[in-house]
Protein backbone atom coordinates (compact mmCIF):
# COMPACT_ATOMS: atom_id res chain seq x y z
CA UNK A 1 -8.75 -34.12 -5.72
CA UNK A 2 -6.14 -33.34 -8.35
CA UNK A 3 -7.20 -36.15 -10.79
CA UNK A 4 -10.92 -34.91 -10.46
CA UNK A 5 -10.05 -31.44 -11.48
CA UNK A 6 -8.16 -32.94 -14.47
CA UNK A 7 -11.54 -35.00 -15.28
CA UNK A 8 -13.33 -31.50 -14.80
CA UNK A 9 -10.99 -29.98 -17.21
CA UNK A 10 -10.45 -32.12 -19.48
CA UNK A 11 -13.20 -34.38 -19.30
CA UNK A 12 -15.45 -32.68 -21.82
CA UNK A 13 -18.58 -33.19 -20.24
CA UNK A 14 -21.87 -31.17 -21.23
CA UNK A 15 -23.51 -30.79 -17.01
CA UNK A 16 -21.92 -27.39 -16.92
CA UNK A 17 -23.55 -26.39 -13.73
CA UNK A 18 -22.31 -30.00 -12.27
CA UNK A 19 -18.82 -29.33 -13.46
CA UNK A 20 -18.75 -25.56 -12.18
CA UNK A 21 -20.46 -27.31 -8.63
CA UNK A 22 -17.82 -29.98 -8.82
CA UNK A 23 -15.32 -27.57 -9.04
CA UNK A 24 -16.37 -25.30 -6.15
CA UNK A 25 -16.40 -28.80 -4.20
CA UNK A 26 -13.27 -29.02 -4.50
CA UNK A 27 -12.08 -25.93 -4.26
CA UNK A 28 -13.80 -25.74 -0.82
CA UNK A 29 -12.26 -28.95 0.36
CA UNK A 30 -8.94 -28.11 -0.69
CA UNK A 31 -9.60 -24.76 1.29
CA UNK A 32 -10.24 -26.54 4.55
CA UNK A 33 -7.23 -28.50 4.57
CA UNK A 34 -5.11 -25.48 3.49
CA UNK A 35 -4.03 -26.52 0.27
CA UNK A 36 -3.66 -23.19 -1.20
CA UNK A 37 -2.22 -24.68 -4.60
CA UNK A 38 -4.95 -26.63 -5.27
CA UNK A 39 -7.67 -23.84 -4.07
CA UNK A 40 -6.14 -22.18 -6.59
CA UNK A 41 -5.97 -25.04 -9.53
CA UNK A 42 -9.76 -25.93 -8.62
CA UNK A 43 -10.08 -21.69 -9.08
CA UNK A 44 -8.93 -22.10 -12.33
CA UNK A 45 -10.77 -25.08 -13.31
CA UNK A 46 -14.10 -23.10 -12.45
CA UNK A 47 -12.71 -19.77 -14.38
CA UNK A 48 -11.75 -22.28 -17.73
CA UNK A 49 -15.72 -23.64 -16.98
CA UNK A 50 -17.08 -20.33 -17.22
CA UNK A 51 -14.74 -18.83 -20.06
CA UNK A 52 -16.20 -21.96 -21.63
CA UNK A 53 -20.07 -20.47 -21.01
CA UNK A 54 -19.40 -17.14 -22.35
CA UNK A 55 -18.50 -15.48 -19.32
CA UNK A 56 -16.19 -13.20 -20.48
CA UNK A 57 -15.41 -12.18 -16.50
CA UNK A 58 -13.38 -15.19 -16.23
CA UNK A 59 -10.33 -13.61 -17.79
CA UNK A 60 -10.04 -11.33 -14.59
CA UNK A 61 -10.26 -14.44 -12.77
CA UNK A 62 -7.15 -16.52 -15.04
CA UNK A 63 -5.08 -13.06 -14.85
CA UNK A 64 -5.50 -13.07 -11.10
CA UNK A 65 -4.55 -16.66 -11.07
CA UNK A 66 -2.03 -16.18 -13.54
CA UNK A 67 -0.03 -13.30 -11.33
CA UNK A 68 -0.41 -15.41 -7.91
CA UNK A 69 1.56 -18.57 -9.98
CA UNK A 70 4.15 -16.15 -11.23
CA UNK A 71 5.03 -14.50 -7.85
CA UNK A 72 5.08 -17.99 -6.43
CA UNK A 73 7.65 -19.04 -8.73
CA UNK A 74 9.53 -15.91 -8.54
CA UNK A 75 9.41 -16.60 -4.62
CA UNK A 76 11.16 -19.23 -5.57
CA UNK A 77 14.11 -18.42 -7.68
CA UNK A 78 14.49 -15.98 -5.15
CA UNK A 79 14.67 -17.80 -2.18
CA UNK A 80 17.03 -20.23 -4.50
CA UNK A 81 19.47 -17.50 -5.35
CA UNK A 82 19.83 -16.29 -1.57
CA UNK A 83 18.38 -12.47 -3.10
CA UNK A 84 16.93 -11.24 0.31
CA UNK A 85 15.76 -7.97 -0.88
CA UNK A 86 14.14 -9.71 -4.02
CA UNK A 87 12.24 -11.98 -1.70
CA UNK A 88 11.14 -9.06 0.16
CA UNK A 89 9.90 -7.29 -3.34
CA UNK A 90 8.01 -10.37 -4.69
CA UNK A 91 6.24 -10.85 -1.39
CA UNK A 92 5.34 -6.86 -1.24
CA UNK A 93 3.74 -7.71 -4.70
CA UNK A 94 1.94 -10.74 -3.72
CA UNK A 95 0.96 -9.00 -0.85
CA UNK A 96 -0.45 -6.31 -3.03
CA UNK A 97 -1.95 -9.06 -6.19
CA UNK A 98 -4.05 -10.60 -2.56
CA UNK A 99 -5.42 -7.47 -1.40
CA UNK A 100 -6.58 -6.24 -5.08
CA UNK A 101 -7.83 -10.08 -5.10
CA UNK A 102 -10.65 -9.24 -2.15
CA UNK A 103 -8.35 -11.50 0.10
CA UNK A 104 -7.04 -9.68 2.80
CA UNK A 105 -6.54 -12.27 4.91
CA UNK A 106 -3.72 -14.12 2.45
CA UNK A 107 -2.68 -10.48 2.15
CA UNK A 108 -1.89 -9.85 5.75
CA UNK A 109 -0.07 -13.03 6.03
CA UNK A 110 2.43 -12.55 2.91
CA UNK A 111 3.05 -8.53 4.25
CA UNK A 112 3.69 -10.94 7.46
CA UNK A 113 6.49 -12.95 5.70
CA UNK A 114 7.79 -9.78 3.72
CA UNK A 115 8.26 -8.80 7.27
CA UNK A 116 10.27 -11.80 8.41
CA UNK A 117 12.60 -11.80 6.01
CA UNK A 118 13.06 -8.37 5.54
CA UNK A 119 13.81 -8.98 9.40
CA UNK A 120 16.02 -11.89 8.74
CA UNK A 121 17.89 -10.39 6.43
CA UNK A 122 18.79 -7.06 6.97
CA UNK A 123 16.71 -5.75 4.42
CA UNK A 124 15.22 -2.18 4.96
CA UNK A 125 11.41 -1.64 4.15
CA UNK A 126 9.65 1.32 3.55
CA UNK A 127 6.40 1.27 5.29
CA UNK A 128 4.55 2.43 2.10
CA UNK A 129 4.58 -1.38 1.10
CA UNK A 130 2.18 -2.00 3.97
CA UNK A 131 -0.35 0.55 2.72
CA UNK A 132 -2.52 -1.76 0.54
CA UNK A 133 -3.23 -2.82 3.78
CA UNK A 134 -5.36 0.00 4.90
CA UNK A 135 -9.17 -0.09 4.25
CA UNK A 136 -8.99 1.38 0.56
CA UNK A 137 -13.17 2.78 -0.75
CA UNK A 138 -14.17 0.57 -3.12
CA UNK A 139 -14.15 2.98 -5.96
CA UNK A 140 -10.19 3.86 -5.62
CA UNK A 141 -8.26 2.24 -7.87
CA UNK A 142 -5.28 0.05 -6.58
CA UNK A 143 -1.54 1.05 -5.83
CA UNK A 144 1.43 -0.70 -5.89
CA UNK A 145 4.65 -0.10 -4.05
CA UNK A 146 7.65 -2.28 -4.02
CA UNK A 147 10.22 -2.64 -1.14
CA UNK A 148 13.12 0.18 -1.88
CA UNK A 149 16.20 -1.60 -3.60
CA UNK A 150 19.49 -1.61 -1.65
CA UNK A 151 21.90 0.64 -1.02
């Protein structure tokens, strides 16, 4: 799937709607077998497409993508360093980056982890970092809390 995203990226084709389709494909696949990585590569693949056609909406859609690869990798230094209350933090904010997404699911289940290793280690939360949580209207803007540093 990898090496047809590449081709979709890089292929310069002209069958724009077959690319975007193509894309979603894959995307969909990649979905099914829980390859969130590559859900979100085929994501941007399909946001690159349509930044391509003038769809100036797409940015939203790279920034989005964008902040989930950050807090990934920040997970990870995290994680590397042994920085239990950082881990909690970053996975508060990814937490928070899901729900302002429209993916509460993938929301639920990083608040889930924040949880565990908050657990795990000691770490204190304040339950304000589960609020994004909460059915928020539509038209209020998001809000984002972090877990309180240590003391």
């Amino acid at each position: 799937m990898t090496t047809e995203l590449e081709m979709l990226e890089f292929g310069g084709g002209t069958d724009f709607v077959g690319q975007l389709a193509a894309a979603a494909g894959i995307e969909r696949d990649a979905a099914a077998l829980g390859a969130t990585g590559l859900v979100m590569n085929a994501r941007l693949v399909q946001a690159d497409l349509r930044y391509g056609g003038r769809d100036l909406d797409a940015v939203a859609a790279v920034v989005r993508i964008h902040q989930w690869a950050i807090a990934r990798q920040a997970l990870e230094l995290a994680t590397a360093i042994g920085d239990v209350w950082l881990q909690a933090a970053v996975l508060t904010n990814m937490s928070c980056n899901e729900s302002d997404a429209g993916e509460p699911q993938r929301a639920v289940e990083a608040a889930e982890k924040m949880m565990a290793v908050a657990a795990t280690g000691g770490v204190t939360l304040n339950l304000l970092t589960l609020s994004h949580l909460s059915t928020r209207p539509s038209h209020q803007p998001p809000t984002h809390r972090q877990a309180d540093p240590p003391r």
